[in-house]
N, C-alpha and C. Protein backbone atom coordinates (compact mmCIF):
# COMPACT_ATOMS: atom_id res chain seq x y z
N UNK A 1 81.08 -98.45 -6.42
CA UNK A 1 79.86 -98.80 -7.10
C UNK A 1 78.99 -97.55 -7.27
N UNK A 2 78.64 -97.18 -8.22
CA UNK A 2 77.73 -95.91 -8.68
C UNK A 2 76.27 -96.24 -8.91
N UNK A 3 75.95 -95.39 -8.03
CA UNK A 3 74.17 -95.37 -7.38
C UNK A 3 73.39 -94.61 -8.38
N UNK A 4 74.09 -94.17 -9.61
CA UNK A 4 73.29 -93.27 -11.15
C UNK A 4 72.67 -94.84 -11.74
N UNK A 5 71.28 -94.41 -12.45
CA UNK A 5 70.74 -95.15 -12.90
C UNK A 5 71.01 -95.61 -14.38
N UNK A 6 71.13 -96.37 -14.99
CA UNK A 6 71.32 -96.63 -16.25
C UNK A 6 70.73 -95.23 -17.48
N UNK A 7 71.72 -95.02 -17.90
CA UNK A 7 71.24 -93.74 -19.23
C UNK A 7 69.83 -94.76 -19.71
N UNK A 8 70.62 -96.12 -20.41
CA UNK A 8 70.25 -96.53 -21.23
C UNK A 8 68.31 -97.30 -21.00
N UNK A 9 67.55 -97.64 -21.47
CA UNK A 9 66.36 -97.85 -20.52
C UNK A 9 66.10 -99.00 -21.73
N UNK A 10 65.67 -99.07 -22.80
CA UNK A 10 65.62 -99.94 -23.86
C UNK A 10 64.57 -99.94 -24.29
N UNK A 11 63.35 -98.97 -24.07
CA UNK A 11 61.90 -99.12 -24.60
C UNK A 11 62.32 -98.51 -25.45
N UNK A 12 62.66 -97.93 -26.04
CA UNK A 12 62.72 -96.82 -27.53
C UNK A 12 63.78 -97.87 -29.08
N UNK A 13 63.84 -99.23 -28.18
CA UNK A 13 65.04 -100.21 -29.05
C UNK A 13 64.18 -100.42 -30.45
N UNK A 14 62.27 -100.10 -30.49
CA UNK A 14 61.83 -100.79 -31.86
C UNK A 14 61.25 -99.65 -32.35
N UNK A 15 61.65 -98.52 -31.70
CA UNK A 15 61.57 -96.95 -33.26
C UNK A 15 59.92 -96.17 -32.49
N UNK A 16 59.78 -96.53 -31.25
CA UNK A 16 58.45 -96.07 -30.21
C UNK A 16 59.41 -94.93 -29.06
N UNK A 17 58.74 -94.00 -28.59
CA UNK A 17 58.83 -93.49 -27.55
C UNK A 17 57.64 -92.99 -27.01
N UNK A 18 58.08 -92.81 -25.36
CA UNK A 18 56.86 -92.08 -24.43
C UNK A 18 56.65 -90.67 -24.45
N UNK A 19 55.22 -90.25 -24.40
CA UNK A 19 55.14 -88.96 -24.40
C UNK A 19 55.40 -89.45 -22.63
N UNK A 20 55.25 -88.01 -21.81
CA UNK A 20 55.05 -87.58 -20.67
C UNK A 20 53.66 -87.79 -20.08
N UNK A 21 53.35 -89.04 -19.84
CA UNK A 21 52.44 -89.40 -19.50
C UNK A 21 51.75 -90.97 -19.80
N UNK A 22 52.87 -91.27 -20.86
CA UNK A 22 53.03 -92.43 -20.75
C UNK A 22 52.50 -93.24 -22.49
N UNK A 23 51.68 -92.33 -22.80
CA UNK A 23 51.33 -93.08 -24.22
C UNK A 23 52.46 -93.04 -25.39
N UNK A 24 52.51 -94.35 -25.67
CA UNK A 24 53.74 -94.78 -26.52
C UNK A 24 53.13 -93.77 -28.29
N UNK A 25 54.27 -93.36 -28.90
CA UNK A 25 54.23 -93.46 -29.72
C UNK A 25 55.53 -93.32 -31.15
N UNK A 26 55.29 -93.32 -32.30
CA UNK A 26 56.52 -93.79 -33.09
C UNK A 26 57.66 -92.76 -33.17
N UNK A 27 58.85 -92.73 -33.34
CA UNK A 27 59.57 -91.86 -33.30
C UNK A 27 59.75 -90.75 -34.41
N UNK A 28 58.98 -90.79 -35.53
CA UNK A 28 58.87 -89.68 -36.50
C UNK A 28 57.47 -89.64 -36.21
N UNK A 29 56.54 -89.57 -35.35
CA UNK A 29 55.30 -88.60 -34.71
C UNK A 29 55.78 -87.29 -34.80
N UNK A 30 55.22 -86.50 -35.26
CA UNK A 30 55.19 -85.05 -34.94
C UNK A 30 55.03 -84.26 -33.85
N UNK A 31 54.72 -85.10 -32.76
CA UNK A 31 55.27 -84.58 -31.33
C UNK A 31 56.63 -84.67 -31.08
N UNK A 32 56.90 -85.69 -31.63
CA UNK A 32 58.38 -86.26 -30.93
C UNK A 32 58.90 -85.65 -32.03
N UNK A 33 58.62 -85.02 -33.42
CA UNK A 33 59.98 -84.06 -34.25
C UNK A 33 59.32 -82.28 -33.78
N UNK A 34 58.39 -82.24 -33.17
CA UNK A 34 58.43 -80.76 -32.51
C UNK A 34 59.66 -80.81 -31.56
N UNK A 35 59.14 -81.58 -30.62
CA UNK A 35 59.98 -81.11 -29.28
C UNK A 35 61.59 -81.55 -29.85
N UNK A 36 61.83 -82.59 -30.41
CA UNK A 36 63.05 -82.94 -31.00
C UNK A 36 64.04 -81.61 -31.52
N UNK A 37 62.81 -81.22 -32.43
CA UNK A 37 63.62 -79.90 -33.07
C UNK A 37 63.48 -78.82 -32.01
N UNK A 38 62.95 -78.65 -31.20
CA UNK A 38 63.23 -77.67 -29.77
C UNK A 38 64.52 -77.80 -29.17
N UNK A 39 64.28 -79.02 -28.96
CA UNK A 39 66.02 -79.56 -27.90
C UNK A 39 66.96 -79.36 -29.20
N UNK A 40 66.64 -79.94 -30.38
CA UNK A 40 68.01 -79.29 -31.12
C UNK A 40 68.59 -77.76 -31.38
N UNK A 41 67.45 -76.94 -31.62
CA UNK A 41 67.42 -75.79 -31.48
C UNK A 41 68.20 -75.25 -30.23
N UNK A 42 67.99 -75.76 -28.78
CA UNK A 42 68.30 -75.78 -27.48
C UNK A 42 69.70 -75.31 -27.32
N UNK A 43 70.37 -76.99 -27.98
CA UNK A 43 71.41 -77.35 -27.83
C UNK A 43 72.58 -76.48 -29.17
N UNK A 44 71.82 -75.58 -29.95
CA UNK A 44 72.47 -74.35 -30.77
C UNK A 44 72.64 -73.17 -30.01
N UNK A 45 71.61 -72.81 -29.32
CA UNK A 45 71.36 -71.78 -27.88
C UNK A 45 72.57 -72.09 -27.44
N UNK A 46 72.97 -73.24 -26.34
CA UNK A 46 73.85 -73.46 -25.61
C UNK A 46 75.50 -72.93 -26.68
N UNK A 47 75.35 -73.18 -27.81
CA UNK A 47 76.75 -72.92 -28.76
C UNK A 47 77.33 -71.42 -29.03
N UNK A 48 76.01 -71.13 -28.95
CA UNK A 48 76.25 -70.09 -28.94
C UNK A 48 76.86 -69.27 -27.89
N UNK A 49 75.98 -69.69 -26.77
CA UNK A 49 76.46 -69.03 -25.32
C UNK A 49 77.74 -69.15 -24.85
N UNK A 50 78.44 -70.05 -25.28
CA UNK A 50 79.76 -71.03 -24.88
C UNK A 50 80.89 -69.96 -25.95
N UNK A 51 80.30 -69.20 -26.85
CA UNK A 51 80.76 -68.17 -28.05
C UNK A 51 81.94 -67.08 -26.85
N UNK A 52 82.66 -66.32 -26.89
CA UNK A 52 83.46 -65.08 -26.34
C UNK A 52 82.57 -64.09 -26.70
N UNK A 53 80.82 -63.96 -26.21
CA UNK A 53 80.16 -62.87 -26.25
C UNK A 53 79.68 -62.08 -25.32
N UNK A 54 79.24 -61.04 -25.08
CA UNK A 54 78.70 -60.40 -23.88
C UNK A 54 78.03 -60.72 -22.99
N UNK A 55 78.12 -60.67 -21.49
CA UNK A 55 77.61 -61.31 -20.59
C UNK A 55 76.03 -61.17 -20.47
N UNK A 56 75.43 -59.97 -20.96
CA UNK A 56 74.05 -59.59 -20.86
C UNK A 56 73.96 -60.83 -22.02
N UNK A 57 74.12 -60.69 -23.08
CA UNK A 57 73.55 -61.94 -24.15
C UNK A 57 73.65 -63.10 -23.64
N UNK A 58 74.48 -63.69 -22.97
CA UNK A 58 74.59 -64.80 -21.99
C UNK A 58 73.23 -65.15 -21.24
N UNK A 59 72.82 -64.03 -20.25
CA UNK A 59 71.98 -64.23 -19.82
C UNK A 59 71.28 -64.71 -20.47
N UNK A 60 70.81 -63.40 -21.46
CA UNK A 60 69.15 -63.87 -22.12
C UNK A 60 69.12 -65.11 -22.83
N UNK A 61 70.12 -65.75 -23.18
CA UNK A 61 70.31 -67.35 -23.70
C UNK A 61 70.02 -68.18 -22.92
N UNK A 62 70.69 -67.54 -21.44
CA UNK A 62 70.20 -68.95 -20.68
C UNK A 62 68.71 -68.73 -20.43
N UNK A 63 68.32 -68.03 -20.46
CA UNK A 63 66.49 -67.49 -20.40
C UNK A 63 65.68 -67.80 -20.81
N UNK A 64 66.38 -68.00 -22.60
CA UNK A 64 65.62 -68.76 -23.87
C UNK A 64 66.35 -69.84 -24.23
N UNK A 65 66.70 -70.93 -23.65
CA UNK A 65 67.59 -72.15 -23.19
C UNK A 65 66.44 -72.99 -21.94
N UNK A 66 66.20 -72.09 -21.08
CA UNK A 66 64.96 -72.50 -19.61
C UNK A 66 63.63 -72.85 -20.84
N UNK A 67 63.44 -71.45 -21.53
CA UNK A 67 61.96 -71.45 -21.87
C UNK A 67 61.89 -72.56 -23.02
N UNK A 68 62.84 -72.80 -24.06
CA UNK A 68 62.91 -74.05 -24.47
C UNK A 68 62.60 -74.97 -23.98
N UNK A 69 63.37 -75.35 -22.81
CA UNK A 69 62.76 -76.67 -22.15
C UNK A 69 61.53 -76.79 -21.48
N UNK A 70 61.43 -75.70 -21.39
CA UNK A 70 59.58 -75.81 -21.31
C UNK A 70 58.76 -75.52 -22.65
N UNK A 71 59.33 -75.38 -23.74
CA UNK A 71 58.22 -75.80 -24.89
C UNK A 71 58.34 -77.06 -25.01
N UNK A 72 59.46 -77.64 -25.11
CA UNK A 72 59.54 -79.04 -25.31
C UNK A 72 58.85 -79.93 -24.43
N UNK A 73 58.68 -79.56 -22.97
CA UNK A 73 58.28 -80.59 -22.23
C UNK A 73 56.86 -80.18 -22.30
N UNK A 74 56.40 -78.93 -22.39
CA UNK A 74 54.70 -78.80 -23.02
C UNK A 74 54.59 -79.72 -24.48
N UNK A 75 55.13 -79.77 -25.21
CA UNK A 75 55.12 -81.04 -26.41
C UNK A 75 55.18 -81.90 -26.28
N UNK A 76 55.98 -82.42 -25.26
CA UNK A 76 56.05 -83.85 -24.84
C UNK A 76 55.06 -84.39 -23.78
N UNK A 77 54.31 -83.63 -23.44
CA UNK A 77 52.88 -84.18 -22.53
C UNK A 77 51.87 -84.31 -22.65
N UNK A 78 51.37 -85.64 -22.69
CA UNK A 78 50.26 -86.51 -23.28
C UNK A 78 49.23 -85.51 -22.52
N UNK A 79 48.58 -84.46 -22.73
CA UNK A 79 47.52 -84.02 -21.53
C UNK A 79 46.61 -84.58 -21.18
N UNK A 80 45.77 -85.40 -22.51
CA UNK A 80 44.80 -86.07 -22.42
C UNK A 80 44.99 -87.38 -21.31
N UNK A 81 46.26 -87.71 -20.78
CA UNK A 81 46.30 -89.00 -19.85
C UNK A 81 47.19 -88.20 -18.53
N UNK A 82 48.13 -87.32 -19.10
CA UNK A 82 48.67 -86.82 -18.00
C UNK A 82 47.55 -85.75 -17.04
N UNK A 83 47.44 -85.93 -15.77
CA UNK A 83 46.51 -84.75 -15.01
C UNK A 83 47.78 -83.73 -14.59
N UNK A 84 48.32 -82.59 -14.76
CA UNK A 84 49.25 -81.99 -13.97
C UNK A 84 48.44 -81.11 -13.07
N UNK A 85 48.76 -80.84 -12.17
CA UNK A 85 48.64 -79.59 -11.04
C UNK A 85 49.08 -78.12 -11.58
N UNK A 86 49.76 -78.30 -11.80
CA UNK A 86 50.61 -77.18 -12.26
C UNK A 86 51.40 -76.94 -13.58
N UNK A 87 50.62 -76.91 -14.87
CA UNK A 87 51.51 -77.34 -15.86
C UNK A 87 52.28 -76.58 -15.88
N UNK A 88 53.44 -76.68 -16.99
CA UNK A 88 54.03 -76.03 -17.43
C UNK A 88 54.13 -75.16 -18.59
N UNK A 89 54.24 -73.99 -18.93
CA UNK A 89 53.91 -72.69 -19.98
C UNK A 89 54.62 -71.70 -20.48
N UNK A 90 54.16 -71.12 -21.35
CA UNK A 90 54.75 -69.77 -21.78
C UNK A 90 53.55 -68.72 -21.59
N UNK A 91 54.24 -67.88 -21.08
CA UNK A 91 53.81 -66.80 -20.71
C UNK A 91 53.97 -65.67 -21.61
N UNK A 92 53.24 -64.49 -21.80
CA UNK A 92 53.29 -63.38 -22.72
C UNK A 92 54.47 -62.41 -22.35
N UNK A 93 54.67 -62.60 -21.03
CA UNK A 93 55.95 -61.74 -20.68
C UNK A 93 56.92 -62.63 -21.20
N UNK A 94 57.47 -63.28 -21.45
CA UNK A 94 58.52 -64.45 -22.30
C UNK A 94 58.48 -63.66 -23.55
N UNK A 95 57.50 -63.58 -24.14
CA UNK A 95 57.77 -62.75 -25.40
C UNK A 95 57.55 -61.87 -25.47
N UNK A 96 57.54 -60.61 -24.15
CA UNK A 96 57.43 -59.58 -24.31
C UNK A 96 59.59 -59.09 -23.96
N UNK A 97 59.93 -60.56 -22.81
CA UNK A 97 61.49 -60.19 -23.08
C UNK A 97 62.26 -60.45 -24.60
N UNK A 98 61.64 -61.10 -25.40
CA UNK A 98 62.14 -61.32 -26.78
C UNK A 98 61.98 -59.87 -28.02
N UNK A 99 60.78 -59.45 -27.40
CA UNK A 99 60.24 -58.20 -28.25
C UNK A 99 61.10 -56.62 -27.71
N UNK A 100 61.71 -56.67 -26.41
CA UNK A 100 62.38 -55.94 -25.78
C UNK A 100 63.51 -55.67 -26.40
N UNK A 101 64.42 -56.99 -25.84
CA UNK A 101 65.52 -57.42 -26.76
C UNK A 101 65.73 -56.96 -28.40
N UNK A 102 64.98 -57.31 -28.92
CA UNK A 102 65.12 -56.99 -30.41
C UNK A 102 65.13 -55.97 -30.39
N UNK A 103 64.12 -54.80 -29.66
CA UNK A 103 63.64 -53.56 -30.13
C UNK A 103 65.41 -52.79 -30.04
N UNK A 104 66.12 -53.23 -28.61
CA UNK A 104 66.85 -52.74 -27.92
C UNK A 104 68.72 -53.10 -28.61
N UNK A 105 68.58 -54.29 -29.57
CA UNK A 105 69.35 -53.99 -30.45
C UNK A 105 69.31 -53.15 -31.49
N UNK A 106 67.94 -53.47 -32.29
CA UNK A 106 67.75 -52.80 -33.48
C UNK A 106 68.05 -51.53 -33.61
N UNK A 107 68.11 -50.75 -32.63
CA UNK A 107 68.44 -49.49 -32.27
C UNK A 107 69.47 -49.32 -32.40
N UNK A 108 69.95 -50.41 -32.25
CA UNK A 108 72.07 -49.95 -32.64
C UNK A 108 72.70 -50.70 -33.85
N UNK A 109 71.55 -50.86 -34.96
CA UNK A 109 71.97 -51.38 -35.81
C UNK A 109 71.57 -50.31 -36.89
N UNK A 110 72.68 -50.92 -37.92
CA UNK A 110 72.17 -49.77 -39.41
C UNK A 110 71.32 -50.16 -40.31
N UNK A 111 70.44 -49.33 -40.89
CA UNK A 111 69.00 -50.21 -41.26
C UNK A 111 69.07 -50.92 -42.47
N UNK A 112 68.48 -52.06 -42.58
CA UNK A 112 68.76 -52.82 -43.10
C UNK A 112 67.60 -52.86 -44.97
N UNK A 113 68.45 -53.05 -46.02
CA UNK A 113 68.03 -52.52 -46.87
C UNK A 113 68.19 -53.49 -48.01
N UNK A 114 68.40 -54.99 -47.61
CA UNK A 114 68.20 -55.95 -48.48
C UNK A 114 68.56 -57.46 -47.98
N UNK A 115 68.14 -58.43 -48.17
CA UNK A 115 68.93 -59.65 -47.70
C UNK A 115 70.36 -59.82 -47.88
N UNK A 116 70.25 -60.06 -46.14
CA UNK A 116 71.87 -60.09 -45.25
C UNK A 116 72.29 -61.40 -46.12
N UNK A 117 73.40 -61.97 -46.57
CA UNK A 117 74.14 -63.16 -46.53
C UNK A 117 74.58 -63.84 -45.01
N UNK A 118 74.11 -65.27 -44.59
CA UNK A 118 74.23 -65.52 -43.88
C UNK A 118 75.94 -65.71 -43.53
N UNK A 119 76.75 -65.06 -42.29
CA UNK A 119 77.78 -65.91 -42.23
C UNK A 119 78.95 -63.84 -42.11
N UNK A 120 79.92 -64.64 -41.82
CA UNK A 120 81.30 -63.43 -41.77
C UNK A 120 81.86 -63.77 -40.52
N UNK A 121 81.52 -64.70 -39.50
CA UNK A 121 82.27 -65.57 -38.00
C UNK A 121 81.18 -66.14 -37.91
N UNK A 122 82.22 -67.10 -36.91
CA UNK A 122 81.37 -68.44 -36.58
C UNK A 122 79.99 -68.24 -35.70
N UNK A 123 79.88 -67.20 -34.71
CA UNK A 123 79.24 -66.90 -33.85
C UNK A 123 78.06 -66.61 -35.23
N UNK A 124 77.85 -65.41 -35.44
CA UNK A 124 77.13 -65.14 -36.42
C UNK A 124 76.98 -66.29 -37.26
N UNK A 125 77.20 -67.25 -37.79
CA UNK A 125 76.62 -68.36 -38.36
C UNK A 125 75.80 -69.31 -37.03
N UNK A 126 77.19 -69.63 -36.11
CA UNK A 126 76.02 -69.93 -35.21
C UNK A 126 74.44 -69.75 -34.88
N UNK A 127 74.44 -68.52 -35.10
CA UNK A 127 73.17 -67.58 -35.02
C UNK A 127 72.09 -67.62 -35.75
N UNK A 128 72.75 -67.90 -37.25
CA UNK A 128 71.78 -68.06 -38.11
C UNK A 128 71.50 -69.73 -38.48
N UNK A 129 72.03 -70.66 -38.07
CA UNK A 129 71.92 -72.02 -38.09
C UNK A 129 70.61 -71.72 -36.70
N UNK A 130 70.36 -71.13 -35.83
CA UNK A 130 70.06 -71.70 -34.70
C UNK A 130 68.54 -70.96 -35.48
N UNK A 131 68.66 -69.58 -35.93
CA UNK A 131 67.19 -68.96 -36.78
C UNK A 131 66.49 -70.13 -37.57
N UNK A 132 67.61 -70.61 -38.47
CA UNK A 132 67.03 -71.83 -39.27
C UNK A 132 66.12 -72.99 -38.98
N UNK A 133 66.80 -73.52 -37.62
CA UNK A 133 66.37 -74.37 -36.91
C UNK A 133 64.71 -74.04 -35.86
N UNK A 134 65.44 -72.54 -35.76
CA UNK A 134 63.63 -72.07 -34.91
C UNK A 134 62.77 -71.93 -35.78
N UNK A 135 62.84 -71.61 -37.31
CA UNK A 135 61.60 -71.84 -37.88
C UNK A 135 61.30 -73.09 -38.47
N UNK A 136 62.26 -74.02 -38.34
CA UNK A 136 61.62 -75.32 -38.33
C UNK A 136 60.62 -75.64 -37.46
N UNK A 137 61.39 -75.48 -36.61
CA UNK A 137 60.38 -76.05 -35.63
C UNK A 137 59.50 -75.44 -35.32
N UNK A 138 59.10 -73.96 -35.12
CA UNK A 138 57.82 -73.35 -35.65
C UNK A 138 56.99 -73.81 -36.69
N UNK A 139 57.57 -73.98 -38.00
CA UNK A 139 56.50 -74.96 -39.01
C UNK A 139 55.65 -76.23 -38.44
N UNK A 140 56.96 -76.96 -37.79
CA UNK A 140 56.59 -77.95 -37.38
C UNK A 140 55.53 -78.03 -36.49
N UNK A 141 55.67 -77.04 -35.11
CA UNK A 141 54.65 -77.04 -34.28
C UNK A 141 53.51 -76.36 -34.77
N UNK A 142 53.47 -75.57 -35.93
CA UNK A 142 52.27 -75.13 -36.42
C UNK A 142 51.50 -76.24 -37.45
N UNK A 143 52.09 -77.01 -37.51
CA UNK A 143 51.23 -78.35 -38.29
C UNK A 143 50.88 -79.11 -37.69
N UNK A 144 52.01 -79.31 -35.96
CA UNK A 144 51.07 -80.19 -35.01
C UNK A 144 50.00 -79.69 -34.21
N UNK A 145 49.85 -78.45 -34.47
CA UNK A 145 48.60 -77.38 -33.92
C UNK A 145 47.45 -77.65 -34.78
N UNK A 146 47.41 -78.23 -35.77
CA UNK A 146 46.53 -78.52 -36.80
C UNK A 146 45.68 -79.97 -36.19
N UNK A 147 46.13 -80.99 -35.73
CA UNK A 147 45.91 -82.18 -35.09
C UNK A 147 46.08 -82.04 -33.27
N UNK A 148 46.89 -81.64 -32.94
CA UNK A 148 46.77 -81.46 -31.32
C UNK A 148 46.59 -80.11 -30.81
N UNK A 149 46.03 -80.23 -29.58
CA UNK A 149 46.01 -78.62 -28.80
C UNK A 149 47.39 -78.54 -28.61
N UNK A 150 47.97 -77.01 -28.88
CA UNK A 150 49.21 -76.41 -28.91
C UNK A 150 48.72 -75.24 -28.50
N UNK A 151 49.35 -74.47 -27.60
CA UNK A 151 49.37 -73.08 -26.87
C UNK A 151 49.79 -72.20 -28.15
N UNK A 152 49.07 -71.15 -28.51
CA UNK A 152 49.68 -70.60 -29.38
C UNK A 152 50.44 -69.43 -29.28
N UNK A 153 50.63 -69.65 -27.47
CA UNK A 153 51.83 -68.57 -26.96
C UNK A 153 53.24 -69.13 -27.43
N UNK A 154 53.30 -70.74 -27.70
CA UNK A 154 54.92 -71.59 -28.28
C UNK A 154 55.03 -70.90 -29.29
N UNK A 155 53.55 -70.94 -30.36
CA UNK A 155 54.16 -70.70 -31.15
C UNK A 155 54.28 -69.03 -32.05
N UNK A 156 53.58 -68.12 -31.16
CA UNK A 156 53.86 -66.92 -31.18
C UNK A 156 55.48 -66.50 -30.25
N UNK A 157 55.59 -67.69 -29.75
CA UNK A 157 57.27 -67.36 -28.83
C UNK A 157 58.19 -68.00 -29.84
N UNK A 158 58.45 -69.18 -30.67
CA UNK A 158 59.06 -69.74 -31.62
C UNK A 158 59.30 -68.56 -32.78
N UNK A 159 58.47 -67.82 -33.28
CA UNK A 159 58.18 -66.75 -34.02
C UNK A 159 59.15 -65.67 -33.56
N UNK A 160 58.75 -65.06 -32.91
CA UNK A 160 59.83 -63.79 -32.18
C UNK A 160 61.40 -64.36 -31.66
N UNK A 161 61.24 -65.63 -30.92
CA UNK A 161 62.93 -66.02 -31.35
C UNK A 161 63.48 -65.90 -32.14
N UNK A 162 62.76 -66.52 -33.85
CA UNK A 162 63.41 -66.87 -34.51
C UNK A 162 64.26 -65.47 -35.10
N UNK A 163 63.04 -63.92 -35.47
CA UNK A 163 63.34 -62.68 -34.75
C UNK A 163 64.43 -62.05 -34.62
N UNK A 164 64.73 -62.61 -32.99
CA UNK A 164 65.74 -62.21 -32.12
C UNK A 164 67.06 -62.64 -32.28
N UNK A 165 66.96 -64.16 -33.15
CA UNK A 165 68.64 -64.92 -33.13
C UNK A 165 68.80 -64.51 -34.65
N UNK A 166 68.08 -63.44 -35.60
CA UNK A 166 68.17 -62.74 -36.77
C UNK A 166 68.89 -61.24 -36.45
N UNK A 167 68.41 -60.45 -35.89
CA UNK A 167 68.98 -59.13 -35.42
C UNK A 167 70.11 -59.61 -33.98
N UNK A 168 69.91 -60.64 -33.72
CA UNK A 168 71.25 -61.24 -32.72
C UNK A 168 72.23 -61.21 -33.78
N UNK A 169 72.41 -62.02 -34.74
CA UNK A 169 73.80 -62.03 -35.59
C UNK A 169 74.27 -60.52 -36.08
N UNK A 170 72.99 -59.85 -36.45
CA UNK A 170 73.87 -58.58 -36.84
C UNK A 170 74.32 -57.77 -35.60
N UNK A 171 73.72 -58.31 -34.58
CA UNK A 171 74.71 -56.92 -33.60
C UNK A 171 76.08 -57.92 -33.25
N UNK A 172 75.99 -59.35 -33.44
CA UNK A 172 77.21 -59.34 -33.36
C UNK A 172 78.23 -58.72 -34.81
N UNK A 173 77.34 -59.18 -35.89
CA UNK A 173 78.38 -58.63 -36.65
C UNK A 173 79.10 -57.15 -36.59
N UNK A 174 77.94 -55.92 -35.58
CA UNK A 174 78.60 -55.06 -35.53
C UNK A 174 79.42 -55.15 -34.68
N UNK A 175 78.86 -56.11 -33.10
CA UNK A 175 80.30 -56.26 -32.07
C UNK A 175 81.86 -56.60 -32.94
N UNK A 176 81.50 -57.49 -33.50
CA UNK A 176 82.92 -58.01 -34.37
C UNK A 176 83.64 -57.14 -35.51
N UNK A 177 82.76 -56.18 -35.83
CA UNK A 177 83.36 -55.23 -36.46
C UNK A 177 83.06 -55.77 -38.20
N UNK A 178 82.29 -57.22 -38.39
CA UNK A 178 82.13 -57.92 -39.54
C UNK A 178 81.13 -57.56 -40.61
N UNK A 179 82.03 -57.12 -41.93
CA UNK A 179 80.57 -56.65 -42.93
C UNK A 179 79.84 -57.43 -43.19
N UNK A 180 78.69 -57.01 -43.28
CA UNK A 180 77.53 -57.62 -43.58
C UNK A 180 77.24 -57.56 -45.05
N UNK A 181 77.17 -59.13 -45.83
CA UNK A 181 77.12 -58.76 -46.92
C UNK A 181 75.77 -58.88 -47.64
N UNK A 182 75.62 -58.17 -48.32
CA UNK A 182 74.10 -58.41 -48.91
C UNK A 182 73.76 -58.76 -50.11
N UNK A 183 72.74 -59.37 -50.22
CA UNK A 183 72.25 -60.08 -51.35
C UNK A 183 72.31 -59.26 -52.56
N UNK A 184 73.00 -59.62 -53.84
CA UNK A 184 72.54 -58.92 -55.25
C UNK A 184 72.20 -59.61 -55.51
N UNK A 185 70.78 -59.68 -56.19
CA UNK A 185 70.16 -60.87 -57.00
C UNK A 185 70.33 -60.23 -58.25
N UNK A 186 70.73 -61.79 -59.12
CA UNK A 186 71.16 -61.13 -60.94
C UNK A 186 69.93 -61.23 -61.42
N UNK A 187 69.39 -60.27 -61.91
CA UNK A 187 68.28 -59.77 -62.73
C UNK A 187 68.34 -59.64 -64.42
């Protein structure tokens, strides 16, 4: 007999969910498609990591994989009903390791002199599906910043991800040895 609690719970059966703290609300709320598109974003992070890539990049995924789940669960908390002790945050050093990172590829990349075409391996698409997805959800949380208090460290950290998983694909494309092809626009 297994002592795990049911996945399933059934309040969310008529198109409502809970913030973190308990106030119900509908499932296309713009809280619930911020943090939504966080965890999806998340769960591209994780695809990536699971990729045959370098163990230092590993790390910093699982780093910005943690700090995800703490934007999301800062989105998902009613503050106004929830009291925390100790919330949960982003910090400026979070995006000062994102601003590092970039600086510290870019340096080993060749400079770039027109729009990249997305794509040449899967990893590198990976990469740029997951960019796509972080400025969604940057839009997104910058429109729910318009109606709710939002830290605007998420969304100065959503920003520089999106960044980092941009100059991430090209150093893999140089790890992989993959040309990078670039945009001719017909004029």
């Amino acid at each position: 007999m297994s002592s795990n609690p049911k996945i399933y719970i059934k309040t969310g059966d008529k198109g409502e969910t809970s913030l973190i703290g308990g106030t119900r609300l509908p499932k296309y709320h713009s809280r619930i498609e911020a943090y939504g598109t966080v965890d999806e974003l998340n769960s591209y992070i994780g695809l990536i990591r699971d990729q045959e890539i370098d163990k230092f990049t590993k790390e910093i995924l699982i780093k910005i994989q943690e700090q995800l789940l703490t934007i999301g669960s800062v989105l998902a908390t009613d503050t106004e009903k929830k009291q925390i002790k100790k919330p949960l945050r982003i910090f400026e050093e979070d995006i000062n390791l994102l601003e590092k990172n970039i600086d510290k590829i870019n340096k080993l990349l060749p400079e770039q002199k027109s729009f990249i075409l997305p794509g040449g391996n899967t990893v590198i698409s990976f990469c740029h599906i997951a960019r796509c997805i972080c400025r969604r959800a940057e839009r997104i949380t910058v429109k729910l910043a318009e109606s709710f208090p939002v830290d605007e460290l998420i969304i100065k950290y959503l920003n520089r991800l999106s960044d980092y998983l941009f100059v991430l694909a090209r150093k893999f494309a140089k790890d992989f040895n993959v040309e990078e092809i670039s945009w001719k626009p017909k004029i």
